[in-house]
N, C-alpha and C. Protein backbone atom coordinates (compact mmCIF):
# COMPACT_ATOMS: atom_id res chain seq x y z
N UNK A 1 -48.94 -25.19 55.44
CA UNK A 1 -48.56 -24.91 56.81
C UNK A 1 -48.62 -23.40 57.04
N UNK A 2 -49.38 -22.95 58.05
CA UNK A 2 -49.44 -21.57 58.38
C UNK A 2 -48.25 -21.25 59.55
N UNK A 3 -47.47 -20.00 59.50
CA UNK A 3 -46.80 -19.75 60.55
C UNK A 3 -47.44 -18.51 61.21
N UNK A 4 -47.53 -18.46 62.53
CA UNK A 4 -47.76 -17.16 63.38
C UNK A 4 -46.92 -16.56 63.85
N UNK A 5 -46.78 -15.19 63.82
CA UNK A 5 -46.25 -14.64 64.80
C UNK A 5 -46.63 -14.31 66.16
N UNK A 6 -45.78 -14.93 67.33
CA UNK A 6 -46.43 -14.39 68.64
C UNK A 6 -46.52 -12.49 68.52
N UNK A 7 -47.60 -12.23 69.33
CA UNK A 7 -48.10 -11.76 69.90
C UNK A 7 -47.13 -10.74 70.75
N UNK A 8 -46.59 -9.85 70.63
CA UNK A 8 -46.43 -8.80 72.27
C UNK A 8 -47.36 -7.76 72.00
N UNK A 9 -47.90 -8.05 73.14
CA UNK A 9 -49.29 -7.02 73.68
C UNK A 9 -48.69 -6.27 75.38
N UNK A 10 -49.09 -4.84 75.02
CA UNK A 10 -49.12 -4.92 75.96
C UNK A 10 -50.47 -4.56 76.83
N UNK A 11 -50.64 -4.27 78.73
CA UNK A 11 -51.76 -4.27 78.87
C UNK A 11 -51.50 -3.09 79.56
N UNK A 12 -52.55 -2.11 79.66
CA UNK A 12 -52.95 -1.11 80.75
C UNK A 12 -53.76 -1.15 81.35
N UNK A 13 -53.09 -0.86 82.72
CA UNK A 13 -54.02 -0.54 84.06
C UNK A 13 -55.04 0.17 84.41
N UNK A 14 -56.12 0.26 84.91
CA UNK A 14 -56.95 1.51 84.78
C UNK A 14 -56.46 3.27 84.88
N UNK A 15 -55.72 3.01 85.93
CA UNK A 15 -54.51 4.98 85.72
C UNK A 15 -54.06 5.05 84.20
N UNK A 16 -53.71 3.99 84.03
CA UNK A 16 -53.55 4.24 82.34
C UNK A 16 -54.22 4.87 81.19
N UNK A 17 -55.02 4.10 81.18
CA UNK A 17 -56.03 4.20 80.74
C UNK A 17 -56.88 5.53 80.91
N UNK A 18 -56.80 5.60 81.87
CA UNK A 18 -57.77 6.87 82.67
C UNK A 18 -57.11 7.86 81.77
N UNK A 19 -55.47 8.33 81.86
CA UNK A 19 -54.94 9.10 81.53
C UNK A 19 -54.71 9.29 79.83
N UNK A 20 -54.69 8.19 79.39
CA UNK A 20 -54.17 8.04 77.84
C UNK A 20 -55.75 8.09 77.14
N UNK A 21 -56.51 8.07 77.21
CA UNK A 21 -58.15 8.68 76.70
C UNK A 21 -58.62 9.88 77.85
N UNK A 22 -58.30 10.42 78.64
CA UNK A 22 -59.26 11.85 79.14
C UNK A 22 -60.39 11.50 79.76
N UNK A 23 -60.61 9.71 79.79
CA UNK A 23 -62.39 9.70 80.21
C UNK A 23 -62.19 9.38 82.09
N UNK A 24 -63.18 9.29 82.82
CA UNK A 24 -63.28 9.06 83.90
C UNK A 24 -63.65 7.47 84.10
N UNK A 25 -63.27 7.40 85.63
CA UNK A 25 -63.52 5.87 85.90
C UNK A 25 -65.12 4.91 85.53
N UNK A 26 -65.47 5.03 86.08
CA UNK A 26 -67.44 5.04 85.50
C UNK A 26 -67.62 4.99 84.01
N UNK A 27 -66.95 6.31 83.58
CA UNK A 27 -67.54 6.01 81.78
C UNK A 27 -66.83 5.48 81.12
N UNK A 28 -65.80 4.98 81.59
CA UNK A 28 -65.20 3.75 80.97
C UNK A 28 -65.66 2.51 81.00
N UNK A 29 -66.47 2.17 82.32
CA UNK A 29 -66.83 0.87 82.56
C UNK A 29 -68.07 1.24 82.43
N UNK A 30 -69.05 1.80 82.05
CA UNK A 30 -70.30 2.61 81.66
C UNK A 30 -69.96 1.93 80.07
N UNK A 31 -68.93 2.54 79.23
CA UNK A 31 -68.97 2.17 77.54
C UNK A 31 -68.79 1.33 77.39
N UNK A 32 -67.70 0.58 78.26
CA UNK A 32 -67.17 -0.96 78.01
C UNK A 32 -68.86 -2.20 78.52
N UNK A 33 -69.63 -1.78 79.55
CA UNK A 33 -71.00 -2.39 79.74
C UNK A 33 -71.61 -2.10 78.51
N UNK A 34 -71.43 -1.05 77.31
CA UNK A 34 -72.68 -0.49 76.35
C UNK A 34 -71.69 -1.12 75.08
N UNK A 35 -70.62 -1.86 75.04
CA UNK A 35 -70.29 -2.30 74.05
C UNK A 35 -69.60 -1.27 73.16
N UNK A 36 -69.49 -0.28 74.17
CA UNK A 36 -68.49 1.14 73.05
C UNK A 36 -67.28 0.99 73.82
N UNK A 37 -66.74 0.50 74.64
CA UNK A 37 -64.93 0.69 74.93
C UNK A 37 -65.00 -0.56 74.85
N UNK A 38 -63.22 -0.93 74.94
CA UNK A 38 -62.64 -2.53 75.07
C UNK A 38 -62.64 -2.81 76.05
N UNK A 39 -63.31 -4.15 76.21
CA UNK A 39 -63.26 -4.75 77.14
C UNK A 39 -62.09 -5.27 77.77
N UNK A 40 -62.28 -5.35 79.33
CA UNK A 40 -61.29 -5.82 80.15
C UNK A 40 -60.70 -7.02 79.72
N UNK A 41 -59.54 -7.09 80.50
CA UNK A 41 -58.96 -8.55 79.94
C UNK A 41 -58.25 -9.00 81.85
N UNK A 42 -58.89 -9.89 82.02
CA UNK A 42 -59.03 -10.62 83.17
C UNK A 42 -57.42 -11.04 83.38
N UNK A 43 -56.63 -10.55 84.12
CA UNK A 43 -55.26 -11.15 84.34
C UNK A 43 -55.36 -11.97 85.86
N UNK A 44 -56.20 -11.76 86.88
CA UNK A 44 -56.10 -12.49 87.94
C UNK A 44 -57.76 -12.41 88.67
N UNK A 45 -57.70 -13.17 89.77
CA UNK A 45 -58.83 -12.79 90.30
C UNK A 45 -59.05 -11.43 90.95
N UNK A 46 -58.09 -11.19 90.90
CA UNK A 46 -58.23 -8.84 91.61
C UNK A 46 -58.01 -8.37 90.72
N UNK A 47 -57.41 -8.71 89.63
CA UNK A 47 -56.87 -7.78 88.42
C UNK A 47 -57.58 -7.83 87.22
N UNK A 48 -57.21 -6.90 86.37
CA UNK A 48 -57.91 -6.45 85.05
C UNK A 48 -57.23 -5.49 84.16
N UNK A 49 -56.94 -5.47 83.43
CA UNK A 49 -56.45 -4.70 82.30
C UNK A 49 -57.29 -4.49 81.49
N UNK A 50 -56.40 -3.45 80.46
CA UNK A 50 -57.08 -3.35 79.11
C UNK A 50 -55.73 -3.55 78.05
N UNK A 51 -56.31 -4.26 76.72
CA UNK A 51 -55.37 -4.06 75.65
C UNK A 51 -54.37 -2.59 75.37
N UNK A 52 -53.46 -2.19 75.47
CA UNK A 52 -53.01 -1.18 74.66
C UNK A 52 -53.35 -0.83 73.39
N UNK A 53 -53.39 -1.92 72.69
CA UNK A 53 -53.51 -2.05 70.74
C UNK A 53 -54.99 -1.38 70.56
N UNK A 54 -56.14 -2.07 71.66
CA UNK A 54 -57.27 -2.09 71.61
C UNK A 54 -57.58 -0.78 71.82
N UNK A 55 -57.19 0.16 73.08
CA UNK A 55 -57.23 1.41 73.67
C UNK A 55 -56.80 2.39 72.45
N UNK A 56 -56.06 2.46 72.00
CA UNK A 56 -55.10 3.10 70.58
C UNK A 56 -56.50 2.91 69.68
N UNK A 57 -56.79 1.96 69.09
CA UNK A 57 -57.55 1.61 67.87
C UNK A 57 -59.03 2.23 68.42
N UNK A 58 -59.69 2.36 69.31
CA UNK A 58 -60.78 2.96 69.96
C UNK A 58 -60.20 4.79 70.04
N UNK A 59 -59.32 5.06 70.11
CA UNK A 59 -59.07 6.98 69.95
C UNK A 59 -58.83 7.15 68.67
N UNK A 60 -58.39 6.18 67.78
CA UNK A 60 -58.60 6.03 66.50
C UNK A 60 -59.63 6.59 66.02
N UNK A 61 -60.85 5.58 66.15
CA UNK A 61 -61.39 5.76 65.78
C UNK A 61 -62.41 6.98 66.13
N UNK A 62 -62.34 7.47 67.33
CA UNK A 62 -62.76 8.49 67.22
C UNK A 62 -62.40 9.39 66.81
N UNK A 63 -61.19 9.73 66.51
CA UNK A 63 -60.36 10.53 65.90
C UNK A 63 -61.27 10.68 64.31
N UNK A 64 -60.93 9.43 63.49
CA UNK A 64 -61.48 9.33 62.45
C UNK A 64 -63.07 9.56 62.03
N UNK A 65 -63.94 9.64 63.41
CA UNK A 65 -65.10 9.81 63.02
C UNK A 65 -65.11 11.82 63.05
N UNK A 66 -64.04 12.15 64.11
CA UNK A 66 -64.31 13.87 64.47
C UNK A 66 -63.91 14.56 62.95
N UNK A 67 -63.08 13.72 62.25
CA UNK A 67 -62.51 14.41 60.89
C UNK A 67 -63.35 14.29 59.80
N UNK A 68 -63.97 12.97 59.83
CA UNK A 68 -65.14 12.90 59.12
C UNK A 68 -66.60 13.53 59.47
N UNK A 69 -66.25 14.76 60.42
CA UNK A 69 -67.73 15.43 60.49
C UNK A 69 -68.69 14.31 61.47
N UNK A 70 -68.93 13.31 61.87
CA UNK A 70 -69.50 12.59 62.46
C UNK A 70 -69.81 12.96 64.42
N UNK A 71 -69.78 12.83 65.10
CA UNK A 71 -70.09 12.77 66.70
C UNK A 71 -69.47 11.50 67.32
N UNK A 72 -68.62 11.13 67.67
CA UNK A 72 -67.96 9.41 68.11
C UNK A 72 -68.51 9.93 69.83
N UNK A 73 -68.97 10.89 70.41
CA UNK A 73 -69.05 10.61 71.31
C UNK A 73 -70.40 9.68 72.22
């Protein structure tokens, strides 16, 4: 028998978002179309979020590529 733990996620709004990565509206939905940001997560028919966990783990990793000498941009 496997047990799970639920889940608290939370989600951010695009101002969020906007603000907690530095990028602009467009190149967010520009990277998220090119398969380089996280994708939206559909909460209604007007609405849209993004993961928090997901947003974090994406500055991560750029983080981790700028220390390793690499270009994440």
């Amino acid at each position: 028998m496997q047990h799970t733990t639920p889940l608290c996620r939370t989600i951010l709004r695009l101002p969020a978002v906007l603000a907690k990565t530095g990028l602009g509206r467009d190149t967010v939905y520009r990277l998220a179309r090119l398969g380089q940001f996280p994708a939206r997560v559909k909460l209604t028919e007007r609405t849209s979020g993004w993961f928090a966990d997901e947003i974090d783990r994406w500055l991560d990793e750029r983080a981790k590529a700028r220390t390793a000498g690499g270009d994440a941009a």
